[in-house]
Every structure is written in C-alpha cells, then in structure tokens.
C-alpha atoms as a PDB file:
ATOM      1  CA  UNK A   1     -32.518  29.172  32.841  1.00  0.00           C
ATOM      2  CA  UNK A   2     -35.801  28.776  34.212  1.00  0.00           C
ATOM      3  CA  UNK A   3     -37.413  29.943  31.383  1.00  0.00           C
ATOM      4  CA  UNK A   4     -36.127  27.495  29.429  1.00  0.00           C
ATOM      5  CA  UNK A   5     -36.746  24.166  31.339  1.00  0.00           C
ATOM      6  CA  UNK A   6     -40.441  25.508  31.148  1.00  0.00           C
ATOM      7  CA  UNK A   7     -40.330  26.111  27.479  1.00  0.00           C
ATOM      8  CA  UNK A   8     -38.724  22.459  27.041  1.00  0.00           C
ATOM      9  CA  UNK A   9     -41.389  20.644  29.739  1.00  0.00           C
ATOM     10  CA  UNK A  10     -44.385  22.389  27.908  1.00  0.00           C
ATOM     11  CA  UNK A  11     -42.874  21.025  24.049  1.00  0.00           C
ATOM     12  CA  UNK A  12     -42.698  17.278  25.934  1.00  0.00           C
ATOM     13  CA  UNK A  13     -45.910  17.545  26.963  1.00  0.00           C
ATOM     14  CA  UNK A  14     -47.970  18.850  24.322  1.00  0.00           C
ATOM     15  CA  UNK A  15     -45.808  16.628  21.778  1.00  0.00           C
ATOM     16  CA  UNK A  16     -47.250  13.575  23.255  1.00  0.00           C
ATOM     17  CA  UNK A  17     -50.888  14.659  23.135  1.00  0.00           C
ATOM     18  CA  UNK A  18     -50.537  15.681  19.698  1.00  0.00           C
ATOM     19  CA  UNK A  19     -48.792  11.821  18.863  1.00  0.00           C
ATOM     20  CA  UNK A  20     -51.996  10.685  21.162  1.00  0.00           C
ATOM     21  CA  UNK A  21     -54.364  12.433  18.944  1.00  0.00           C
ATOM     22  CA  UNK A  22     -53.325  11.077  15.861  1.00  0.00           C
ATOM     23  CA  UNK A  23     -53.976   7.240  16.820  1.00  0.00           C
ATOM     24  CA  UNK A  24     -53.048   4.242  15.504  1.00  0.00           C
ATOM     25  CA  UNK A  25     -51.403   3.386  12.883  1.00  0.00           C
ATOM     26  CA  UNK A  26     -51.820   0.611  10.445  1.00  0.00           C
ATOM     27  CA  UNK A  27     -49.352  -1.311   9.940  1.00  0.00           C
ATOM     28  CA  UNK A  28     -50.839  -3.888   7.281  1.00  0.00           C
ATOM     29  CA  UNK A  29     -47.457  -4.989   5.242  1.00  0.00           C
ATOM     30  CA  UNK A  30     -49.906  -6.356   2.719  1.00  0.00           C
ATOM     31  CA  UNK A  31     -49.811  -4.983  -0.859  1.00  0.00           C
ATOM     32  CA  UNK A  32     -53.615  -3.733  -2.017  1.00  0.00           C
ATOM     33  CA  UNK A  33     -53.903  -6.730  -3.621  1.00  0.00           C
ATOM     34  CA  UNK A  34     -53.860  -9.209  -1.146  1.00  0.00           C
ATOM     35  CA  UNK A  35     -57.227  -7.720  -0.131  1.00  0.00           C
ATOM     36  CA  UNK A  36     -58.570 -10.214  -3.307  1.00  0.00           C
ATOM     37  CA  UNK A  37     -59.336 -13.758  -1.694  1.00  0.00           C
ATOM     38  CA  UNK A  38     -60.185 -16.865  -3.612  1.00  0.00           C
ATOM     39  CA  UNK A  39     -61.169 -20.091  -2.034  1.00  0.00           C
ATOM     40  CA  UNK A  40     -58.311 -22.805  -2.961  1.00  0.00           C
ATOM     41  CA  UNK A  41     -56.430 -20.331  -4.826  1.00  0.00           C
ATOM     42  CA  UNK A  42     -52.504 -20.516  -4.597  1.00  0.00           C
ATOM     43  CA  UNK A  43     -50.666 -17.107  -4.502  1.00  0.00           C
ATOM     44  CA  UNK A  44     -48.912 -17.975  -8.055  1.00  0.00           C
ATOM     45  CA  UNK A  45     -52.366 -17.862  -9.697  1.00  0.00           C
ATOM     46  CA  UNK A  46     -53.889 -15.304  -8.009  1.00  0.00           C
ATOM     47  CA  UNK A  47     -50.815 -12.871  -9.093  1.00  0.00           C
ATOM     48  CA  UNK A  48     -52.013 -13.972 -12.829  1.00  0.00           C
ATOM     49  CA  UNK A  49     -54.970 -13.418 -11.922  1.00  0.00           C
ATOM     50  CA  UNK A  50     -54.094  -9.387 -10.498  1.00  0.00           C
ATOM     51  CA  UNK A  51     -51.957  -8.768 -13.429  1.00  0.00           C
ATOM     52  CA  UNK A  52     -54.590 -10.180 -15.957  1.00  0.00           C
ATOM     53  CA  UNK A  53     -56.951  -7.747 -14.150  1.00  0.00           C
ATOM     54  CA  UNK A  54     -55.096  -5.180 -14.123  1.00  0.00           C
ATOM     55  CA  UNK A  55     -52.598  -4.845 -11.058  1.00  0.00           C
ATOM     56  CA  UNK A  56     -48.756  -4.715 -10.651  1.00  0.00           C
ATOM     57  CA  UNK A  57     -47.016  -7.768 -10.295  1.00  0.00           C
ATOM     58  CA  UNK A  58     -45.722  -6.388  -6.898  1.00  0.00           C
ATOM     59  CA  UNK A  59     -49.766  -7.270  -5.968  1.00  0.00           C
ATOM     60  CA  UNK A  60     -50.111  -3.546  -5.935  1.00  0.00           C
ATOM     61  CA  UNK A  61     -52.653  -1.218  -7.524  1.00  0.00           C
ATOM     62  CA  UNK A  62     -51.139  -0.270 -10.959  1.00  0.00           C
ATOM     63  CA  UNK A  63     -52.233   3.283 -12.404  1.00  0.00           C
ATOM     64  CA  UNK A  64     -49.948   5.784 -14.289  1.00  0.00           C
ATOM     65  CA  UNK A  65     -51.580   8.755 -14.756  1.00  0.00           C
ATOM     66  CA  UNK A  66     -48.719  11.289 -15.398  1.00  0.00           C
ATOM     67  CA  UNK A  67     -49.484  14.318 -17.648  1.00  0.00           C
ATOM     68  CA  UNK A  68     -53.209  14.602 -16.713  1.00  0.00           C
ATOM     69  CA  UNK A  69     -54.779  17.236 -14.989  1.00  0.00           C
ATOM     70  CA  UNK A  70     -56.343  16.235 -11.368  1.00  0.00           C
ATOM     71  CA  UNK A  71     -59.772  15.818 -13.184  1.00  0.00           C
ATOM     72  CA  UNK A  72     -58.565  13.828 -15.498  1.00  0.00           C
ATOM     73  CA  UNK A  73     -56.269  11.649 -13.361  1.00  0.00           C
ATOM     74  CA  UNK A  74     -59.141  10.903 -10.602  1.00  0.00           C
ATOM     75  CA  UNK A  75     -61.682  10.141 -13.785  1.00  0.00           C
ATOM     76  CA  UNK A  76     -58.733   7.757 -14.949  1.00  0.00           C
ATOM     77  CA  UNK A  77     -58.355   6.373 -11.680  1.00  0.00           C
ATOM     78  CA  UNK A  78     -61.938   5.560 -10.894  1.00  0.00           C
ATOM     79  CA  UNK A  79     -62.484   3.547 -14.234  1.00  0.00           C
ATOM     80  CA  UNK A  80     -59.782   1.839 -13.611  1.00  0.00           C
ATOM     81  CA  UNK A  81     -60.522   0.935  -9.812  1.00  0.00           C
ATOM     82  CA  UNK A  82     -64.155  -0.024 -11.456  1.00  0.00           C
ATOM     83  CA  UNK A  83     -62.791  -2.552 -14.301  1.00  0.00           C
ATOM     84  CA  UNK A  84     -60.243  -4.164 -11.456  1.00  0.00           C
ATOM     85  CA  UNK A  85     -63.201  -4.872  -9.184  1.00  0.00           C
ATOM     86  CA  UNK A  86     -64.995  -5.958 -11.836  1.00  0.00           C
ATOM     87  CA  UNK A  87     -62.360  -8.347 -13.492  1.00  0.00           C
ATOM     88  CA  UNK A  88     -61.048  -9.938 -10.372  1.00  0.00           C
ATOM     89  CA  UNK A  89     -65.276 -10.585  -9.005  1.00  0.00           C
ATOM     90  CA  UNK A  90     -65.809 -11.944 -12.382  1.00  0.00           C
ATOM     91  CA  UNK A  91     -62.656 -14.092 -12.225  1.00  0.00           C
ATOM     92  CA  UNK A  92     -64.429 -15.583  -8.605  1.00  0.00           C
ATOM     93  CA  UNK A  93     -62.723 -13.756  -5.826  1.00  0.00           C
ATOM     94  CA  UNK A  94     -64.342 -11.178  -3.094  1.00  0.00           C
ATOM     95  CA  UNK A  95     -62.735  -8.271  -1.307  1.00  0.00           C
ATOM     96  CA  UNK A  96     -61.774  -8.052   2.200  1.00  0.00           C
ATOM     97  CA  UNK A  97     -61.813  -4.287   3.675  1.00  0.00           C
ATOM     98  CA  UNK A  98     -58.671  -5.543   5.983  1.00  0.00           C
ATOM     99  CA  UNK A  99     -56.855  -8.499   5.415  1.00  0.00           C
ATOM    100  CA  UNK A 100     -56.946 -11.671   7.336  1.00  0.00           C
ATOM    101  CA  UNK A 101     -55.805 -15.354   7.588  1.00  0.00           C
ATOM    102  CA  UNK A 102     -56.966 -15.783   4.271  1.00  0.00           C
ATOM    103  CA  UNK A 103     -55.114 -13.049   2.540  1.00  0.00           C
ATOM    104  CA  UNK A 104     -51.715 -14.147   0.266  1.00  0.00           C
END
C-alpha cells in the first residue's frame, strides 16, 4: 500500500515539471492569414486579396501537396510560400510575425 501512494506522489510530481517544461502555449485563434495587414483595408477585400494570392478562403495557407515525395512536397511548399509573400507585398500589405490590433 505504501508502495503505491509513493509510486502515485512521484507520477504527480514529475507530471507537472514535465507540463512546466513545455511552456506556453499559443493560443492565437487567428488563421495564417490574418498575419497580412493593409492600412484602410476592410476584411472583405483583403480575403480577395488572400485568395487572389493564393490562400484559402478560410484566410488559411492553401497547399495540397498529396502524392509527392517529402522533397518534392517541401520544394512545392517553399515556392509557393515565396509567390504568396510576394503577391500579397506587391498587392500593398506587410506581415506581422504575431498578430495585433490591426490584424482581421
């Protein structure tokens, strides 16, 4: 019996350093989009705006690479991250690295 209340302490305890190791966690509820400001922008044309650049209308990133092997997916992936930046800075909007008051 003994044994076992020790066994069961020494699981609480190190269960909460481990959960106190791992930090944090973000809890931004905003898709990747939103990240994409524009001064005087409402959020009807900046979702044209992500979907003409290449996002889902959700305001998340939009990549299907299905089929392809990890090289190939990642290669796939990066050009498309690349035109997306490229379309929405030509299109007048910068990136946040964490969303504010300004995000949609």
């Amino acid at each position: 019996m003994m044994r076992r209340i020790v066994c069961t302490a020494a699981v609480l305890l190190l269960s909460g350093c481990l959960l106190e190791s791992v930090g944090r966690v973000n809890r931004n509820d905003k898709p990747y989009g939103a990240q994409w400001v524009k001064e005087g922008v409402t959020k009807e044309e900046w979702l044209a705006d992500w979907i003409k650049c290449g996002g889902a209308a959700n305001g998340n990133f939009a990549y299907e690479g299905q089929g392809q092997s990890n090289k190939e997916y990642f290669e796939g992936l990066n050009a498309h991250t690349t035109q997306m930046n490229m379309c929405m800075r030509n299109l007048g909007y910068i990136h946040l690295n964490q969303c504010d008051a300004r995000c949609l």
